[in-house]
Protein backbone atom coordinates (compact mmCIF):
# COMPACT_ATOMS: atom_id res chain seq x y z
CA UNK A 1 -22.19 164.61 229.59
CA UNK A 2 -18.40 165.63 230.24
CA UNK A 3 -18.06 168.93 231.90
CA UNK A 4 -15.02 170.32 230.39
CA UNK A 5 -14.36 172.71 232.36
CA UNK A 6 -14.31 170.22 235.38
CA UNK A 7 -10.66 170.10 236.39
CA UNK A 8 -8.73 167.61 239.25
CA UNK A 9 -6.47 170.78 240.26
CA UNK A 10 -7.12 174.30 239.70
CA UNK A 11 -4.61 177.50 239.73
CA UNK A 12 -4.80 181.05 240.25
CA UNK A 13 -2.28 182.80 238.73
CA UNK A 14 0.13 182.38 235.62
CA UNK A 15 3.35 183.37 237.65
CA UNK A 16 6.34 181.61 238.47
CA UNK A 17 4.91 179.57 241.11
CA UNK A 18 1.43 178.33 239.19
CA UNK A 19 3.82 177.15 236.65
CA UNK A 20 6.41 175.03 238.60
CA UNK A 21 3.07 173.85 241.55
CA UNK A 22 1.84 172.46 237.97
CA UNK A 23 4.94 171.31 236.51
CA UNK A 24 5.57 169.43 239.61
CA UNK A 25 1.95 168.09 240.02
CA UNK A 26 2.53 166.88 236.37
CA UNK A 27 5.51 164.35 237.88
CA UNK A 28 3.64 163.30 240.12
CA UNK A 29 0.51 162.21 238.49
CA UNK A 30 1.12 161.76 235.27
CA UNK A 31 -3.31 161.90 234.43
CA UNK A 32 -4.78 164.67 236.42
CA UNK A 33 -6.21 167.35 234.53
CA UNK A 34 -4.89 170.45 235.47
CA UNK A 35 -5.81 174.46 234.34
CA UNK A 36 -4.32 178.08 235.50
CA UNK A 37 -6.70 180.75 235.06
CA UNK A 38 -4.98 184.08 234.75
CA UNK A 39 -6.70 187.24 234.65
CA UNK A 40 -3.98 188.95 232.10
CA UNK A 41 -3.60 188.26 228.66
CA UNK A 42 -0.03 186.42 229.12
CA UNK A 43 2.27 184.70 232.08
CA UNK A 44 4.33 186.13 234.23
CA UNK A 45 2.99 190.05 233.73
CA UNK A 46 3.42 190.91 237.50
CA UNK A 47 6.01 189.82 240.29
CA UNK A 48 7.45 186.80 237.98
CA UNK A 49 8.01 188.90 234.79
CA UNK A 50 9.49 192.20 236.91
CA UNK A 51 12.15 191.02 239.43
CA UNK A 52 15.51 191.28 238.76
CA UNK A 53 15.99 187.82 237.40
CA UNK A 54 18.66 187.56 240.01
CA UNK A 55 19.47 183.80 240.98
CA UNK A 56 19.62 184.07 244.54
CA UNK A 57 22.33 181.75 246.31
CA UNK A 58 20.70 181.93 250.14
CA UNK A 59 22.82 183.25 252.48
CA UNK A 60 20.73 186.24 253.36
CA UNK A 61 17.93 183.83 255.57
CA UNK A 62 18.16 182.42 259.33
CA UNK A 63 18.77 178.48 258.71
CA UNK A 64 15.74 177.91 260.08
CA UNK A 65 13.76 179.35 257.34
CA UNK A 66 12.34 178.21 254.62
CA UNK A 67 13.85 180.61 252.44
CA UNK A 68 17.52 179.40 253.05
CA UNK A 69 16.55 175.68 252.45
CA UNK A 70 14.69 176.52 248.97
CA UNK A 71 16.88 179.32 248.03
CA UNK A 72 20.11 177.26 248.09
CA UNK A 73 18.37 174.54 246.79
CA UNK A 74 16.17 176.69 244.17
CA UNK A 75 19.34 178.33 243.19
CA UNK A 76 21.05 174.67 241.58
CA UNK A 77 18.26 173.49 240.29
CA UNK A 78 17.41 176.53 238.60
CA UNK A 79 20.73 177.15 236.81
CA UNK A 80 20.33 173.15 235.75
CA UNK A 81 16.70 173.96 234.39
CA UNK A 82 18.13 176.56 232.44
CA UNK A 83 21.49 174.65 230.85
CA UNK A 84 19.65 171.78 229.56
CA UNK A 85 16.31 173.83 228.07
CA UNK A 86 18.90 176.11 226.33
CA UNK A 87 17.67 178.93 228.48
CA UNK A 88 20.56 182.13 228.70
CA UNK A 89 22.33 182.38 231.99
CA UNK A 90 24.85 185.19 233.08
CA UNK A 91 27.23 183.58 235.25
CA UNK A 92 28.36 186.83 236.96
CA UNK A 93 28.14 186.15 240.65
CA UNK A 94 28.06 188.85 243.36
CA UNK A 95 29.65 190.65 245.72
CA UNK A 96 28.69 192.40 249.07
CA UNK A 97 30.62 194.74 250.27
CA UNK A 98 30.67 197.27 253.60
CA UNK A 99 31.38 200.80 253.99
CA UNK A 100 32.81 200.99 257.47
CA UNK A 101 33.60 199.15 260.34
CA UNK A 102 29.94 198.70 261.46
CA UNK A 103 28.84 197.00 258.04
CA UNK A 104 31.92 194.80 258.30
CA UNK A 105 29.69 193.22 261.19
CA UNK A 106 27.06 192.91 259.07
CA UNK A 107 29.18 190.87 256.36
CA UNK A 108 30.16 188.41 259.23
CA UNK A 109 27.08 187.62 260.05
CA UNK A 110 25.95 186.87 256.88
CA UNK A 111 29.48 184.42 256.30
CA UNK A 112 27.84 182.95 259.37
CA UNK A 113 23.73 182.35 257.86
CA UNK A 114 25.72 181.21 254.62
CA UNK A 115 28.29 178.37 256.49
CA UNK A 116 25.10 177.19 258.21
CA UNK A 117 22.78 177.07 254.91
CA UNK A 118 25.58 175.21 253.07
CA UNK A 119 25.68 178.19 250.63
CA UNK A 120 29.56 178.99 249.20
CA UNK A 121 30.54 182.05 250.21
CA UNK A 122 34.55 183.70 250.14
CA UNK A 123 36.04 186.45 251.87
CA UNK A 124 38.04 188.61 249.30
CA UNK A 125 40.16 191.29 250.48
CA UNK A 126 40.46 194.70 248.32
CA UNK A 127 43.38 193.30 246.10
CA UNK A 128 41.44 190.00 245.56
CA UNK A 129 38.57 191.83 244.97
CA UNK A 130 39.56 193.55 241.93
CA UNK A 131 40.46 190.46 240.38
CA UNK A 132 36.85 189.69 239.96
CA UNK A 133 35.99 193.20 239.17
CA UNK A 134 38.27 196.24 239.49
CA UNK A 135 35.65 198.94 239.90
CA UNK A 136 34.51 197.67 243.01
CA UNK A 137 34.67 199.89 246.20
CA UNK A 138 34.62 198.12 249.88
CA UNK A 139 35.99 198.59 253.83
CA UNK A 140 38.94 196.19 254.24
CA UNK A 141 37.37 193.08 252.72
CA UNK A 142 34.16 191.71 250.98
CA UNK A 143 32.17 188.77 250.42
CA UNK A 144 32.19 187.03 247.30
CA UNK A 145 29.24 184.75 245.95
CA UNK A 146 29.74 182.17 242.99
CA UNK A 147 27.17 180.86 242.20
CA UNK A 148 24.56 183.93 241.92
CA UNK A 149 23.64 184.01 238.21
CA UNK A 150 21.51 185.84 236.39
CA UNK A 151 18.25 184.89 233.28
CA UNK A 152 15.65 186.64 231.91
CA UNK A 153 13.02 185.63 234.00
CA UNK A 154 10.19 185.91 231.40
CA UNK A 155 12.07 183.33 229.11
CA UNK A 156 12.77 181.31 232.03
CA UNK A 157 8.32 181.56 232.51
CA UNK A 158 7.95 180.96 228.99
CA UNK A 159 10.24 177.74 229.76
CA UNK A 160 7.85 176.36 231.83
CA UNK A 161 4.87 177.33 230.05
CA UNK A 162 5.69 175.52 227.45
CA UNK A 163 6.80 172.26 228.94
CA UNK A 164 3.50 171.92 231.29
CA UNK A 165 1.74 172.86 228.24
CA UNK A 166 2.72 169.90 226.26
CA UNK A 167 2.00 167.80 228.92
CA UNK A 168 -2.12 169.17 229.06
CA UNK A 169 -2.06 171.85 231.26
CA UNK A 170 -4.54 174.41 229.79
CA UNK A 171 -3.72 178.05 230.86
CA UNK A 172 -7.06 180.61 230.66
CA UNK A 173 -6.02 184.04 230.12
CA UNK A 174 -8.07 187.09 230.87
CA UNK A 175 -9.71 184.79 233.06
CA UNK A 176 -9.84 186.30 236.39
CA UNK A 177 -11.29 184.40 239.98
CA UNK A 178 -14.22 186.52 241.27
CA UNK A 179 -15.76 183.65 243.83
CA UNK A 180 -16.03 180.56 244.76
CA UNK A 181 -18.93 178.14 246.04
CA UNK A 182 -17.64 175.23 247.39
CA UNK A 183 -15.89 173.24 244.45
CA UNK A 184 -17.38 175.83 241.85
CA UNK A 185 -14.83 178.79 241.29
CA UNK A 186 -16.57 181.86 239.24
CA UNK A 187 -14.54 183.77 236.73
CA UNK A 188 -15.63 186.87 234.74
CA UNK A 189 -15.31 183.69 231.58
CA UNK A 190 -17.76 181.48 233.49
CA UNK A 191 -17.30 179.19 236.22
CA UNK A 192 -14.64 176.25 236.64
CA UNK A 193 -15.16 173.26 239.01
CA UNK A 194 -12.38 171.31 240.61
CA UNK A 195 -11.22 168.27 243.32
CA UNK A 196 -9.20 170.59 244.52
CA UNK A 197 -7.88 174.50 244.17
CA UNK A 198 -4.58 175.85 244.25
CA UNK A 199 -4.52 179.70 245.06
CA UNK A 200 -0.82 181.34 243.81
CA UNK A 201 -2.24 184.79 243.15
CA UNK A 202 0.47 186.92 244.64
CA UNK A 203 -0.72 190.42 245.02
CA UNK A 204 -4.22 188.98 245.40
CA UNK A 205 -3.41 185.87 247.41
CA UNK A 206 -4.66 186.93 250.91
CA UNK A 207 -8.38 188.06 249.54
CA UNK A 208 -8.55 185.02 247.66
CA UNK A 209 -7.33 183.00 251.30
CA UNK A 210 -9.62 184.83 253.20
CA UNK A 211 -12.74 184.01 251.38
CA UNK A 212 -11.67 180.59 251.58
CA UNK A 213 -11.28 181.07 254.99
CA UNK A 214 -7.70 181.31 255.44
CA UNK A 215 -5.14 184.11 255.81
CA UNK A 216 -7.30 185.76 258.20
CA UNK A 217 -4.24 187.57 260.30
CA UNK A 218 -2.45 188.11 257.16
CA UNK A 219 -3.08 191.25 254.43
CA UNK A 220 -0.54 192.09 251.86
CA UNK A 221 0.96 195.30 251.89
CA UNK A 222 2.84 196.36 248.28
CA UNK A 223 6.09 198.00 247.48
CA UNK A 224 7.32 199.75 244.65
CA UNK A 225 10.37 197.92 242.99
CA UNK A 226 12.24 200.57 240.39
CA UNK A 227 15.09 199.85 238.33
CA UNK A 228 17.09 202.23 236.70
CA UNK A 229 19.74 201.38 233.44
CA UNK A 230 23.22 202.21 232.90
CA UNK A 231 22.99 203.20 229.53
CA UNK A 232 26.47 204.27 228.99
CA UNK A 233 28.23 200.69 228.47
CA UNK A 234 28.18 197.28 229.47
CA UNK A 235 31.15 197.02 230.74
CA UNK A 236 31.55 199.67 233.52
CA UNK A 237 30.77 196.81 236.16
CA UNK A 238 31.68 192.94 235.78
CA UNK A 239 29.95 191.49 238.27
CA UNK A 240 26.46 191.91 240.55
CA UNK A 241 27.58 194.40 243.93
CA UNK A 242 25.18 194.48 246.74
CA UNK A 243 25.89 196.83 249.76
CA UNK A 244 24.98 195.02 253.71
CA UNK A 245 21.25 194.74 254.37
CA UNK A 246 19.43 195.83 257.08
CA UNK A 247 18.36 192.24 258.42
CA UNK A 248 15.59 193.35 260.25
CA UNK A 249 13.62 193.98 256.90
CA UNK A 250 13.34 191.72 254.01
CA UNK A 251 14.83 194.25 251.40
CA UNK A 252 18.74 194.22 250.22
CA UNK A 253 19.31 197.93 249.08
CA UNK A 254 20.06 199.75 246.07
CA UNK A 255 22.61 197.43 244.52
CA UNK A 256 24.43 196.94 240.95
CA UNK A 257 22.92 193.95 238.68
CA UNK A 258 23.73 192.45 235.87
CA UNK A 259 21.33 191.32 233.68
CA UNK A 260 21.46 187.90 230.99
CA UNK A 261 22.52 190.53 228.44
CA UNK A 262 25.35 191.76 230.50
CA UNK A 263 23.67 195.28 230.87
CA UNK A 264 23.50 196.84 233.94
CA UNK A 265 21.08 198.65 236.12
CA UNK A 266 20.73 199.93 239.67
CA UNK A 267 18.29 199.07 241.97
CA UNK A 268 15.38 198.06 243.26
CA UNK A 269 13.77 200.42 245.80
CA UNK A 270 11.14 199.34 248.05
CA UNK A 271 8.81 202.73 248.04
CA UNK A 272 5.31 201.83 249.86
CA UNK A 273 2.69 201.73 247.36
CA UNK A 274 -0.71 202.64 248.02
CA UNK A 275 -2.82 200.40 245.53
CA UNK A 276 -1.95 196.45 244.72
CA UNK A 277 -0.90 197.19 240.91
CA UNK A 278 0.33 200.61 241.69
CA UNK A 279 2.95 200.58 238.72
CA UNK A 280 2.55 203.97 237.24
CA UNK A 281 0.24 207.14 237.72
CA UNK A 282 -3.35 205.92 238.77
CA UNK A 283 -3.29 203.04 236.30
CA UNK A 284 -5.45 199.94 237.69
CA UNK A 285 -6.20 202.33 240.71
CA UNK A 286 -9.23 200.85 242.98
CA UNK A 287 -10.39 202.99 245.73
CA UNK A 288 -11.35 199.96 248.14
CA UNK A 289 -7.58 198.63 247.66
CA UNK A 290 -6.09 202.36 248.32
CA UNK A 291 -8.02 202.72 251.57
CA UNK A 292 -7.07 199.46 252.81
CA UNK A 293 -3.96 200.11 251.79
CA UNK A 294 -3.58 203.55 253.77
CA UNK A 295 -5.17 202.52 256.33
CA UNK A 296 -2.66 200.06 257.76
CA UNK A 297 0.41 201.92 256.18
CA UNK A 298 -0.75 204.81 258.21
CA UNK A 299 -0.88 202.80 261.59
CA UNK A 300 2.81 201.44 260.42
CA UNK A 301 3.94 204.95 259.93
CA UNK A 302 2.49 206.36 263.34
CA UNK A 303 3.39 202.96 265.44
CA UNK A 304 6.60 203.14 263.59
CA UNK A 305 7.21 199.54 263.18
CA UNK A 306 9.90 197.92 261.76
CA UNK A 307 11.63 201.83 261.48
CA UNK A 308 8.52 202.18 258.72
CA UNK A 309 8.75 205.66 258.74
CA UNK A 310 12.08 206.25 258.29
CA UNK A 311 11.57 203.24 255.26
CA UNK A 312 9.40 205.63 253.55
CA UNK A 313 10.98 208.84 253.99
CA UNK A 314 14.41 207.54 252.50
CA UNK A 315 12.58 204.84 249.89
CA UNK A 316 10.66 208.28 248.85
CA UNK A 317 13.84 210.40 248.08
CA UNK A 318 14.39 207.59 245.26
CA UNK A 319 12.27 209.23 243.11
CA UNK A 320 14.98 211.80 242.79
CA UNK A 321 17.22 210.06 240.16
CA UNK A 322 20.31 211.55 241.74
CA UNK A 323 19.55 210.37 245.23
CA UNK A 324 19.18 207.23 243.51
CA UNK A 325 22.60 207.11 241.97
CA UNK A 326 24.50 208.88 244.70
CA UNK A 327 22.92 205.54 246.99
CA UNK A 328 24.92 202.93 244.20
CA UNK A 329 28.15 205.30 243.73
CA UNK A 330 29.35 204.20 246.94
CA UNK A 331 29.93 200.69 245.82
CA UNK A 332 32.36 201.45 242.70
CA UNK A 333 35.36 203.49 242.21
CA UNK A 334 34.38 205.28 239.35
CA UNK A 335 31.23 205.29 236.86
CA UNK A 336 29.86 208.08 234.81
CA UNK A 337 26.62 209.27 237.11
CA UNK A 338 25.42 211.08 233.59
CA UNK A 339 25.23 207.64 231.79
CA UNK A 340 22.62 206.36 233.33
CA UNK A 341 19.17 206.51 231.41
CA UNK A 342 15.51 206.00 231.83
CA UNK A 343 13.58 204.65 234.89
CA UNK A 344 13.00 200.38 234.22
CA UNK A 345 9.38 198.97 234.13
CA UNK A 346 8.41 198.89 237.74
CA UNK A 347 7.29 195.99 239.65
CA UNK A 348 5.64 195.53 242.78
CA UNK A 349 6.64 193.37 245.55
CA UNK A 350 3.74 191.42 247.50
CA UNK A 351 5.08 191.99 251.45
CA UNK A 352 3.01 190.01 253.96
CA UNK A 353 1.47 192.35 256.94
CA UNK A 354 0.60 190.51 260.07
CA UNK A 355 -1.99 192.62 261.18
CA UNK A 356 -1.91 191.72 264.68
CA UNK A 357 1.60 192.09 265.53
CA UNK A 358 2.58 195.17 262.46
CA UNK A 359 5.32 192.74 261.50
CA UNK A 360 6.51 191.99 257.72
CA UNK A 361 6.48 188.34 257.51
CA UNK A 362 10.22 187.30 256.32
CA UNK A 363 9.30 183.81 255.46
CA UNK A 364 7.33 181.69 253.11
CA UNK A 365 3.53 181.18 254.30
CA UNK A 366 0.88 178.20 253.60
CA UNK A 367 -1.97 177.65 254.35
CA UNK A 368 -4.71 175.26 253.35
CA UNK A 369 -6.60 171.75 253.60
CA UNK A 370 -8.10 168.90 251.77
CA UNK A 371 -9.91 171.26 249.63
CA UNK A 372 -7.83 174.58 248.78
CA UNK A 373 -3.71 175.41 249.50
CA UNK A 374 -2.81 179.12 249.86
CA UNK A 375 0.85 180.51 248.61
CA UNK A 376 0.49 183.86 250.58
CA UNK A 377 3.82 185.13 251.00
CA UNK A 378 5.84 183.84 248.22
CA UNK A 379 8.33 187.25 248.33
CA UNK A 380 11.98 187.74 246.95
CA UNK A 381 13.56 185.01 245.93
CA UNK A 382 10.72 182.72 245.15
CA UNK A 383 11.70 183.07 241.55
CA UNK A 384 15.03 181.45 242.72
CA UNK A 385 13.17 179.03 244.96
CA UNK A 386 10.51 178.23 242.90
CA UNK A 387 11.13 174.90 241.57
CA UNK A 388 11.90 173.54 244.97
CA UNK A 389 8.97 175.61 246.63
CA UNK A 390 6.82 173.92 244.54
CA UNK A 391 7.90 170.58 245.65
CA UNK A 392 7.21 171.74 249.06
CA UNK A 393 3.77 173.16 248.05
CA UNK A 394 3.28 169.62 246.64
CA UNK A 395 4.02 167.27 249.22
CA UNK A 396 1.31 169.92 251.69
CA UNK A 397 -1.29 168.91 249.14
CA UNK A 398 -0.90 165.48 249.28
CA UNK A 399 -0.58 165.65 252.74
CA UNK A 400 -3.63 167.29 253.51
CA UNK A 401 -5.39 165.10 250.60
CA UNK A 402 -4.13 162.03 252.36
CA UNK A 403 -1.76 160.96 249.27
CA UNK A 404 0.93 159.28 249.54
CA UNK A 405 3.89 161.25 248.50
């Protein structure tokens, strides 16, 4: 008898990069049978459904990364995905601008990442700038970024869902992984067996990994992403403004974004969390997770690496609305710092610790073999580089299954 819950490939997690790893094993084998078992009761209800839906355009990453390659890649064939499924894209691009002669350095080198990623990027002085969008504040000269865009990135889920679904793929919701014994993977809905498993769990990656034996130097560590709306128009900013990064860290600042609609909001922070699904009060609090959690935060904060404890002192003041607007009024000329409204749903970003060096992995990470593959850092933008991530993730399968690709 049939086992029908016997599957060739198996996925953890109905996020941005389940969908596309399926989509993609779809083109390639056009007869495997192929499930995602996600433990909510819809797609994309974490990291995929609660980023900015910011298209990324890859200048930001060493050209040695991974992140540059996909990003700029990512970034193309995203915006195609979404003009022939119909899906709404804001063409708005971006800007980055400095505030003094120190952040001017800043915007050189990232003219530099961006000429060697192949990613268009123009200087604009302040009279050019205001041609693309006259509220716009900067020191002598700014960069200017074309092709950023911006989608709603739960239609853009909901895209993919539905294409993967007509070819077979059968998603189980409120399914969630609890083990796994050899080929057999347990759920709280009964157990699943597969030729081979797939795990794209983001805020749970690395204890799914672990058990599987992989990850082992890796734990993730979470941060609060919070948006906050412009409610007084639409039309108070034209076009996305980001301020200069701090390199040394993968997060980009309090910056201006505008959404599909054309709305606008401000945002995100990056406020240490101390629980994986910390979103709001002590909702989906677990006392294991928070000690963890604390644990190594504590030893970041007292070691201070990567200038973590002067990150959470200043992502902390955040909280304070007004410290929070004050941080994105230095970007614009003029905007009404009473017309912004209510706090944004708040996501959580899935940061990569390496335990043994205290270091926040700024790159993609995989790990597997002919049995299991492990997305364990698939950070900011892996929305943007998720369709050719998944390529990527792809040809390592095939690889280690000794495919040909």
């Amino acid at each position: 008898m049939m086992n029908e819950n016997k599957y060739d490939y198996l996925i953890v997690g109905a996020g941005v990069i389940s969908l596309t790893i399926a989509r993609e094993l779809i083109s390639r084998k056009h007869f495997c049978k192929i499930a995602i078992l996600e433990k909510e009761s819809d797609i994309a209800q974490h990291s995929s459904g609660r980023n900015s839906g910011v298209l990324h355009a890859g200048f930001y990453y060493t050209a040695d990364s991974l992140k540059a390659k996909f990003t700029r890649d990512g970034n193309f064939a995203m915006r195609k995905y979404c003009e022939e499924h119909g899906i709404r894209i804001n063409y708005c691009g971006k800007v980055i601008v400095a505030t003094d002669e120190q952040e001017l350095q800043g915007l050189e080198e990232l003219k530099r990442r961006g000429d060697r990623n192949g990613v268009e990027l123009h200087w604009k002085t302040e009279d050019e700038l205001a041609i693309i969008d006259p509220n716009v504040k900067t020191y002598e000269k700014a960069l200017y970024s074309p092709n950023t865009a911006s989608v709603d990135p739960v239609e853009v889920c909901k895209a993919f869902r539905d294409e993967i679904a007509q070819q077979g793929v059968k998603i189980f919701y409120n399914t969630q992984y609890l083990k796994h014994n050899g080929n057999e993977i347990h759920t709280n809905n009964g157990t699943f067996t597969c030729d081979y498993f797939i795990n794209a769990a983001g805020l749970y990656a690395d204890q799914i990994a672990h058990q599987f034996g992989y990850g082992k130097k890796y734990t993730i560590i979470p941060f609060k992403g919070i948006y906050l709306k412009y409610a007084k128009n639409k039309t108070d900013i034209i076009t996305n403004i980001y301020p200069v990064p701090n390199l040394k860290n993968p997060f980009l600042g309090v910056h201006f974004t505008k959404t599909v609609d054309n709305s606008i909001k401000i945002g995100p922070t990056a406020i240490p969390a101390f629980w994986r699904e910390n979103y709001q009060g002590f909702q989906r609090f677990k006392l294991n997770e928070f000690v963890q959690i604390l644990y190594y935060e504590s030893k970041l904060f007292l070691r201070n690496s990567f200038n973590f404890r002067s990150l959470a002192f200043e992502e902390m003041k955040k909280y304070s609305k007004s410290v929070f607007i004050g941080l994105s009024l230095k970007m614009v000329k003029q905007l009404d710092k009473d017309g912004f409204g209510q706090f944004l749903r708040p996501g959580i970003r899935a940061q990569l610790l390496n335990k043994e060096t205290l270091e926040l992995v700024q790159d993609f990470v995989l790990e597997g073999d002919n049995r299991s593959m492990h997305v364990l850092n698939a950070v900011s933008p892996a929305f943007t580089c998720s369709i050719p991530f998944a390529k990527y993730v792809v040809d390592h399968i095939e690889e280690k299954r000794g495919l040909p690709n």
